[in-house]
N, C-alpha and C. Protein backbone atom coordinates (compact mmCIF):
# COMPACT_ATOMS: atom_id res chain seq x y z
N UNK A 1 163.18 167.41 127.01
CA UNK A 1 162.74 166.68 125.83
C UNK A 1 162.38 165.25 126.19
N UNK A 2 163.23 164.53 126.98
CA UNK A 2 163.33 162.92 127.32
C UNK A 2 163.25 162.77 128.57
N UNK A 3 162.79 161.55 129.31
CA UNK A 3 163.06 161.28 130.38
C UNK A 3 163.74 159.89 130.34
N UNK A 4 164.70 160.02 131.59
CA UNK A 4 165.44 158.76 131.59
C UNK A 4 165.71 158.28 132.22
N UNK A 5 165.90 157.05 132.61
CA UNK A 5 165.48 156.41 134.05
C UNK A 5 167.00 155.00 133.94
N UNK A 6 168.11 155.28 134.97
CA UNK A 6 169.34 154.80 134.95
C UNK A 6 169.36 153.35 136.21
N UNK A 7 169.36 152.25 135.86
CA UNK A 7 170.15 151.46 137.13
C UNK A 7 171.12 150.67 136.37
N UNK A 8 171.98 150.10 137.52
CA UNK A 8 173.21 149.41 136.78
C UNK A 8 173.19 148.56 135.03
N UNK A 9 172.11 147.79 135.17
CA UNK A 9 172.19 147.19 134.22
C UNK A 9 170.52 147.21 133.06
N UNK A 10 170.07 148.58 133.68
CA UNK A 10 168.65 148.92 132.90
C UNK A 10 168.53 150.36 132.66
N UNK A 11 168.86 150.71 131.40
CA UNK A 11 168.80 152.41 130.97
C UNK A 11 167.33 152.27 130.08
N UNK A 12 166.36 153.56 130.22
CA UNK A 12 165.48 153.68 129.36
C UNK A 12 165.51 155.16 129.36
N UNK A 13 164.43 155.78 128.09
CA UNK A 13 164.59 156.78 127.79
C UNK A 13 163.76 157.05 126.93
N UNK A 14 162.37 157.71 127.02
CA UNK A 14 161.06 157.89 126.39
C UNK A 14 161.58 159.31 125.70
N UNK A 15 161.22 159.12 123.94
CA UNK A 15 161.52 159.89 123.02
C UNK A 15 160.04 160.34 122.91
N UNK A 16 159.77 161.41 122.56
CA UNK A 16 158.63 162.28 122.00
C UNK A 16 158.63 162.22 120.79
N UNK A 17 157.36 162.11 119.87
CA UNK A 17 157.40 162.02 118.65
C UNK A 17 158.03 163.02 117.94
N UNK A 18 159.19 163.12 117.41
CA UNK A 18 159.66 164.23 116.63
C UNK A 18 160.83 163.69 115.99
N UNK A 19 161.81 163.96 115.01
CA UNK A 19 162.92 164.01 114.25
C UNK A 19 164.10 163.58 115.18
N UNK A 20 164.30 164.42 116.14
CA UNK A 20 165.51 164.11 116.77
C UNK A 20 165.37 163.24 117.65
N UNK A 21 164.45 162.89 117.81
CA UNK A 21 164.64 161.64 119.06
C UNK A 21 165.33 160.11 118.30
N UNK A 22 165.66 160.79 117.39
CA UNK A 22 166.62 159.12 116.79
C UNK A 22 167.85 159.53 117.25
N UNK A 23 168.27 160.71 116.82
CA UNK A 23 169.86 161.37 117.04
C UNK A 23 169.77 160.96 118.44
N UNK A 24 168.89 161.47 119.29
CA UNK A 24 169.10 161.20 121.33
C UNK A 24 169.00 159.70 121.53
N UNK A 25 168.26 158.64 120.46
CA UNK A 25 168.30 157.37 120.46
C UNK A 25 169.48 156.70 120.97
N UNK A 26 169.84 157.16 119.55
CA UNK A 26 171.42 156.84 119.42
C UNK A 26 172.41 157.06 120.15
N UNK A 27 172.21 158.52 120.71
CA UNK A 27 173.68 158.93 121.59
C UNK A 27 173.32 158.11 123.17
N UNK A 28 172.49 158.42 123.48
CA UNK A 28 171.66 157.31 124.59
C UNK A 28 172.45 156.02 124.58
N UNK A 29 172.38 155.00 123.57
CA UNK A 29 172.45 153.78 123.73
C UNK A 29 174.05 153.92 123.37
N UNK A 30 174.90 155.12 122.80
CA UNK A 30 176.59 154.82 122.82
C UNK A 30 176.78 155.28 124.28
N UNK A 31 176.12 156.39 124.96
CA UNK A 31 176.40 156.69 126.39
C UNK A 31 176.29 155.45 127.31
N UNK A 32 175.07 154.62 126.99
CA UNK A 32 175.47 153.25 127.76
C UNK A 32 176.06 152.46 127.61
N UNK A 33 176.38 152.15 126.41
CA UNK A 33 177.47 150.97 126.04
C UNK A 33 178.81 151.40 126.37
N UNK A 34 179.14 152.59 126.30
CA UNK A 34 180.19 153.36 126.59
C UNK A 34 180.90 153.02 128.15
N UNK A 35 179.42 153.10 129.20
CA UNK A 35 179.46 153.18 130.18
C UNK A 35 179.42 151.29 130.95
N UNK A 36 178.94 150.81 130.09
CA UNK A 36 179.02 149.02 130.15
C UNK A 36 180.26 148.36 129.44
N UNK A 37 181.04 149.15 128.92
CA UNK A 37 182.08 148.63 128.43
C UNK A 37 182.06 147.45 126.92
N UNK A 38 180.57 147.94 126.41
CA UNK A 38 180.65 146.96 125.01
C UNK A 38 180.59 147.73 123.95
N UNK A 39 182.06 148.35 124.14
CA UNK A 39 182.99 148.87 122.60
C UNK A 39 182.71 147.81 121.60
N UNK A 40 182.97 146.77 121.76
CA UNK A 40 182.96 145.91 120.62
C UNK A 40 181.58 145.64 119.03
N UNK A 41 180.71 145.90 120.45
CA UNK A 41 179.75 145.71 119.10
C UNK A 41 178.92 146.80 118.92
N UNK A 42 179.67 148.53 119.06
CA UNK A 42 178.92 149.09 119.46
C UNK A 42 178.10 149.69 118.37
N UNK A 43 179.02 149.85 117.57
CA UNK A 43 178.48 150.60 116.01
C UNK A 43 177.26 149.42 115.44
N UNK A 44 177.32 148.20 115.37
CA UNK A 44 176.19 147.38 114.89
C UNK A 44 175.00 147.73 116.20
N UNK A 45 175.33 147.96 117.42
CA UNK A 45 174.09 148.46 118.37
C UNK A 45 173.39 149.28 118.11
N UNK A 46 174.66 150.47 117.98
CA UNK A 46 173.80 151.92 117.34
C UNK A 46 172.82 152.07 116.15
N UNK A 47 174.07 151.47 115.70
CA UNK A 47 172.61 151.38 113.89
C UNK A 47 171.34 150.09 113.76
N UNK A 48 171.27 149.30 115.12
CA UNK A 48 169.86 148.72 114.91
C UNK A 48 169.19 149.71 116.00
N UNK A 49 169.74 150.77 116.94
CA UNK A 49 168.68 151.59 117.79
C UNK A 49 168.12 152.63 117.26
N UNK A 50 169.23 153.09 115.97
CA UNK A 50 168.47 154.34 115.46
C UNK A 50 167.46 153.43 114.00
N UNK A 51 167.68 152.26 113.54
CA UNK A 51 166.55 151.70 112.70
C UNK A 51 165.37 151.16 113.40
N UNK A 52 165.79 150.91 114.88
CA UNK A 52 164.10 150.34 115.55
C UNK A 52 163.50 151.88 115.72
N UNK A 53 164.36 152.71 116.33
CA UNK A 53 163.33 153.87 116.72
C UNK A 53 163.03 154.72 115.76
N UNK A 54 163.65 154.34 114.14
CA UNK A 54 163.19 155.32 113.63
C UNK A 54 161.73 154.66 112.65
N UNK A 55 161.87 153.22 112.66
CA UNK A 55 160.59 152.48 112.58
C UNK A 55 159.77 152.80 113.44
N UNK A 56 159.71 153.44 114.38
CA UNK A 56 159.12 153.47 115.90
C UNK A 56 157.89 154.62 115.05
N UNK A 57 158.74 155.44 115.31
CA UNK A 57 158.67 157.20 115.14
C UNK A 57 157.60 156.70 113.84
N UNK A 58 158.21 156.47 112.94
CA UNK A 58 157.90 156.84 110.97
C UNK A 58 156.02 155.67 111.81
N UNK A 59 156.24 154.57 111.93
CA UNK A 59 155.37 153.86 111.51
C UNK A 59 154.52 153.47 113.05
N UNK A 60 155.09 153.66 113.96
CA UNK A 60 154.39 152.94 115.37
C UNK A 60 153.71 154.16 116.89
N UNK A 61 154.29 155.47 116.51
CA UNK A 61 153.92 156.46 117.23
C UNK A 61 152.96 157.25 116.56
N UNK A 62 151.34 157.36 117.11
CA UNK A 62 150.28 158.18 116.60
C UNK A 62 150.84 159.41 117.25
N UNK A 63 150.62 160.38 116.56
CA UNK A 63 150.63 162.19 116.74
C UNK A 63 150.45 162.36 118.52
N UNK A 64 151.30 162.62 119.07
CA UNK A 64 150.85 163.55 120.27
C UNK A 64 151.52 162.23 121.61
N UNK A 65 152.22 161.31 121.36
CA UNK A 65 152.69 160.13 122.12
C UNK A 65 154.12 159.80 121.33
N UNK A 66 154.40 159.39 122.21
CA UNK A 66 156.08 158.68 121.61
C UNK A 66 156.38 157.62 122.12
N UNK A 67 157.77 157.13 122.15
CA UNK A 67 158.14 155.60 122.09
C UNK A 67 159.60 155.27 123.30
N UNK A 68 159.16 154.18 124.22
CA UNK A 68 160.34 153.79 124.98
C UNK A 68 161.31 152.81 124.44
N UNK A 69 162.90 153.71 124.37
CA UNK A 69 164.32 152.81 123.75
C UNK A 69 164.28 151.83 125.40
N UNK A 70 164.72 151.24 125.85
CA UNK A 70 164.94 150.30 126.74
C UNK A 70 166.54 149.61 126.52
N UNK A 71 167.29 149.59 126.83
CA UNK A 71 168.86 148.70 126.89
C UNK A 71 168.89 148.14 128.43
N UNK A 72 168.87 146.77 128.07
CA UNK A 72 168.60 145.98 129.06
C UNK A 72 170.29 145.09 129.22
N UNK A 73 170.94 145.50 130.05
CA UNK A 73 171.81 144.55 130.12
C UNK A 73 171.67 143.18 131.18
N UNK A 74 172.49 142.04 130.51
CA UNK A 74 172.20 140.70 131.27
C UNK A 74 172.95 139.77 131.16
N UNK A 75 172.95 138.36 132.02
CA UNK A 75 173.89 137.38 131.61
C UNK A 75 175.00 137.98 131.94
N UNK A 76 175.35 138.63 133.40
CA UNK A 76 176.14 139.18 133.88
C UNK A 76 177.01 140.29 133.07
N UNK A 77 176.04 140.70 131.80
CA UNK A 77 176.98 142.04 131.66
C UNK A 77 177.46 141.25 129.88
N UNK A 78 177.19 139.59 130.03
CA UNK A 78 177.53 139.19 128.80
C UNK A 78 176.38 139.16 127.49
N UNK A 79 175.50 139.76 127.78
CA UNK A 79 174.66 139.83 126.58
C UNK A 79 173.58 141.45 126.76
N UNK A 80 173.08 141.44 125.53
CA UNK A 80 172.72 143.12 125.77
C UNK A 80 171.38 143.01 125.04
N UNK A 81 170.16 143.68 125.39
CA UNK A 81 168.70 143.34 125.00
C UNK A 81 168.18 145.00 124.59
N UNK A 82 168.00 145.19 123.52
CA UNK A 82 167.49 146.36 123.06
C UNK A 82 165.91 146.38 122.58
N UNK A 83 165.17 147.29 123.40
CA UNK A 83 163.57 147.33 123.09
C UNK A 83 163.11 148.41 122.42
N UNK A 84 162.30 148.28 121.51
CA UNK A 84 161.43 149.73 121.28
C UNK A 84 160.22 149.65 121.90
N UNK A 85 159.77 150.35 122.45
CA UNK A 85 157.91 150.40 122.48
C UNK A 85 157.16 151.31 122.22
N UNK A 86 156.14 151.21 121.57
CA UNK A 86 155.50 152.10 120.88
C UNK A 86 153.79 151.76 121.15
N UNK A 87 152.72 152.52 120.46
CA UNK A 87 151.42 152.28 120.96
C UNK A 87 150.85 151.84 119.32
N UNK A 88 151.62 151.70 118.17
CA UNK A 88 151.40 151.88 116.85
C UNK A 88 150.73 150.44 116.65
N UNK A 89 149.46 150.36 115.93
CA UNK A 89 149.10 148.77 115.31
C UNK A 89 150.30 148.28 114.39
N UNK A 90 149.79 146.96 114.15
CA UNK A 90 150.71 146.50 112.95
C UNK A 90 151.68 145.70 113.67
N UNK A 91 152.38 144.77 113.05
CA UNK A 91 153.51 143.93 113.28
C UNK A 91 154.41 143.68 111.86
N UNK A 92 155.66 144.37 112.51
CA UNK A 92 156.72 144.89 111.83
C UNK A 92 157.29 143.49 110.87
N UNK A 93 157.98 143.43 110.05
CA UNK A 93 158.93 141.97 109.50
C UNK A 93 159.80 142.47 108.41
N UNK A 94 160.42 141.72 108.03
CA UNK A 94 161.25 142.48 106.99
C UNK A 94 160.62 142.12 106.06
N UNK A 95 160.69 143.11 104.87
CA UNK A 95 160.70 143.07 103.57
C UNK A 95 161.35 143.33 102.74
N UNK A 96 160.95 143.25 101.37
CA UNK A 96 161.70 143.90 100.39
C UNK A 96 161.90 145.07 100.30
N UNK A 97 163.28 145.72 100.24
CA UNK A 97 163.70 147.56 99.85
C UNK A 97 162.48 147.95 99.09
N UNK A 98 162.27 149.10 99.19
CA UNK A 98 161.40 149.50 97.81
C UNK A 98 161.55 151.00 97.86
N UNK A 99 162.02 151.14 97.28
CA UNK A 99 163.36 152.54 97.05
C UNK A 99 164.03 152.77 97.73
N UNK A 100 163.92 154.47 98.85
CA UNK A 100 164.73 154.34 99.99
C UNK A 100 164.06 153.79 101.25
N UNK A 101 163.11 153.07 100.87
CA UNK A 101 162.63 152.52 102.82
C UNK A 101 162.43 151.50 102.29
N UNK A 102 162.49 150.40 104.23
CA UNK A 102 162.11 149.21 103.71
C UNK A 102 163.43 148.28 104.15
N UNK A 103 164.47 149.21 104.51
CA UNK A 103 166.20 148.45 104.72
C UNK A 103 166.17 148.33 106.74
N UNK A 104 165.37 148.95 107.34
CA UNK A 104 165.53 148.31 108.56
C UNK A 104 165.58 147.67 109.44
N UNK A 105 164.27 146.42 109.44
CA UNK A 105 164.68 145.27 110.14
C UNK A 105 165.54 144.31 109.11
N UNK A 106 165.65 144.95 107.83
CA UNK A 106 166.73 143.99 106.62
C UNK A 106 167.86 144.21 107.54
N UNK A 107 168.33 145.61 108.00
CA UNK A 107 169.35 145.66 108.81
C UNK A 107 169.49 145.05 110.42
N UNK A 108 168.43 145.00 111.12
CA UNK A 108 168.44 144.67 112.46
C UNK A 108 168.54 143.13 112.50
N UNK A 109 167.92 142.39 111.41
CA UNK A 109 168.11 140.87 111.02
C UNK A 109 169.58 140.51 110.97
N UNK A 110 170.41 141.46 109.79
CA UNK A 110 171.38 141.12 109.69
C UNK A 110 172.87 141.07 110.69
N UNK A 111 172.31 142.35 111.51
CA UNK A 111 173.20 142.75 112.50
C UNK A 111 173.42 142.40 113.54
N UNK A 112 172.05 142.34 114.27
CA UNK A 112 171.88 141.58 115.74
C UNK A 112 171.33 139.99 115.65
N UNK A 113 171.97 139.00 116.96
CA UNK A 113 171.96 138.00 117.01
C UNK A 113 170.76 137.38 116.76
N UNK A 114 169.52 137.86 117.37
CA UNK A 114 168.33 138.06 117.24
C UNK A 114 167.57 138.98 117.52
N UNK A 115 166.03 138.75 117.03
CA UNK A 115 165.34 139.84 117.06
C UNK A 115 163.57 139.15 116.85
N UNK A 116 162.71 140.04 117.43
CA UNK A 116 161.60 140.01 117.33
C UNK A 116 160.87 140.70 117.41
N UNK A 117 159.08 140.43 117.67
CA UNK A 117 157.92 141.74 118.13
C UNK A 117 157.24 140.73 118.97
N UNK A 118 156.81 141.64 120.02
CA UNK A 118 156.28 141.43 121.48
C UNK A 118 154.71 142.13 121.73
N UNK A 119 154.06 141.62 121.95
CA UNK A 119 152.66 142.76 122.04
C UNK A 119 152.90 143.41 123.39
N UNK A 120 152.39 144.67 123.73
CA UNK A 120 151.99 145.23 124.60
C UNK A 120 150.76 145.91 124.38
N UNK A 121 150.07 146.61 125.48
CA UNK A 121 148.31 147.21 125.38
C UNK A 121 148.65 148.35 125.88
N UNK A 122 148.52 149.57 124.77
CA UNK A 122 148.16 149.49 123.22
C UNK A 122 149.82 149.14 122.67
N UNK A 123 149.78 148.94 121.59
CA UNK A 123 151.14 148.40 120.62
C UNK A 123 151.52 147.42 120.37
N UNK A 124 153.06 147.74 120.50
CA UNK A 124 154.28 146.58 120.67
C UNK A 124 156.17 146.70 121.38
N UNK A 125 156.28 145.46 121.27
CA UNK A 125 157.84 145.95 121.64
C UNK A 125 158.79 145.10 120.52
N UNK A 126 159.69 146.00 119.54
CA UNK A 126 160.10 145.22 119.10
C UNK A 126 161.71 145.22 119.25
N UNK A 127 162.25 144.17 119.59
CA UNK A 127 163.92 143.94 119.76
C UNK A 127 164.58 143.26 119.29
N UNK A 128 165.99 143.43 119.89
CA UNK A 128 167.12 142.67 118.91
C UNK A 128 167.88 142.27 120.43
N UNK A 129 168.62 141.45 120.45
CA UNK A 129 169.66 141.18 121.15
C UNK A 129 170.91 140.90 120.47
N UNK A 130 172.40 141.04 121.66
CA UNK A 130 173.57 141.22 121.01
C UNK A 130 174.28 140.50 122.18
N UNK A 131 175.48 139.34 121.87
CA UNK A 131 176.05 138.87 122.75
C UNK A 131 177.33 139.77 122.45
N UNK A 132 177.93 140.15 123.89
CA UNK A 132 178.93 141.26 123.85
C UNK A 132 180.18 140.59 124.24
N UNK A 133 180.72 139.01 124.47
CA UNK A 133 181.27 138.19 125.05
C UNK A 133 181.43 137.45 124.11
């Protein structure tokens, strides 16, 4: 389904456009934090990896391509850099709820230290960072 590519302090893992690649998002980025030792902030990690990639998926992956999660660890292990990339136009921001969508970078704002969007050709990359220290 995924490919995934491991060094000490750089895990990635290209999801295919489909449903479950949020669920493999997710277990992905607790298997590394797991494995980096940042229990602490892990549940606010998880739930901005499965809201970037599922922004990814819903709004930034055209039919037939999918999207790279990236967990970048740094600052010797004291801070943690989470990427999406995708090939999708548009530049993401928060807005207002408007029924049930609309709460994800409301959530990735609120959760992680920071966050932004990055261009890449074709797309973007958009992330959050988390100090784990």
């Amino acid at each position: 389904m995924d490919k995934t590519m491991q060094h000490e302090d750089l895990r990635e893992l290209f999801c295919r456009r489909e449903r479950r690649s949020v669920a493999a998002a997710r277990e992905f980025a607790r298997d590394a934090l797991s494995a980096w030792g940042g229990a602490a902030r892990a549940d606010d990690i998880t739930l901005c990896v499965s809201e970037l990639a599922t922004n990814a998926l819903v709004h930034g992956v055209p039919p037939g391509r999918g999207y790279l999660l990236r967990l970048w660890l740094y600052e010797q292990g004291a801070a943690l850099r989470v990427e999406v990339h995708d090939s999708g136009d548009g530049r993401p921001g928060v807005r207002e709820p408007d029924g049930e969508s609309g709460r994800g970078l409301l959530l990735v704002d609120a959760l992680a230290d920071t966050w932004g969007v990055g261009q890449r050709d074709p797309g973007k990359v958009v992330w959050c960072a988390f100090t784990l220290r």
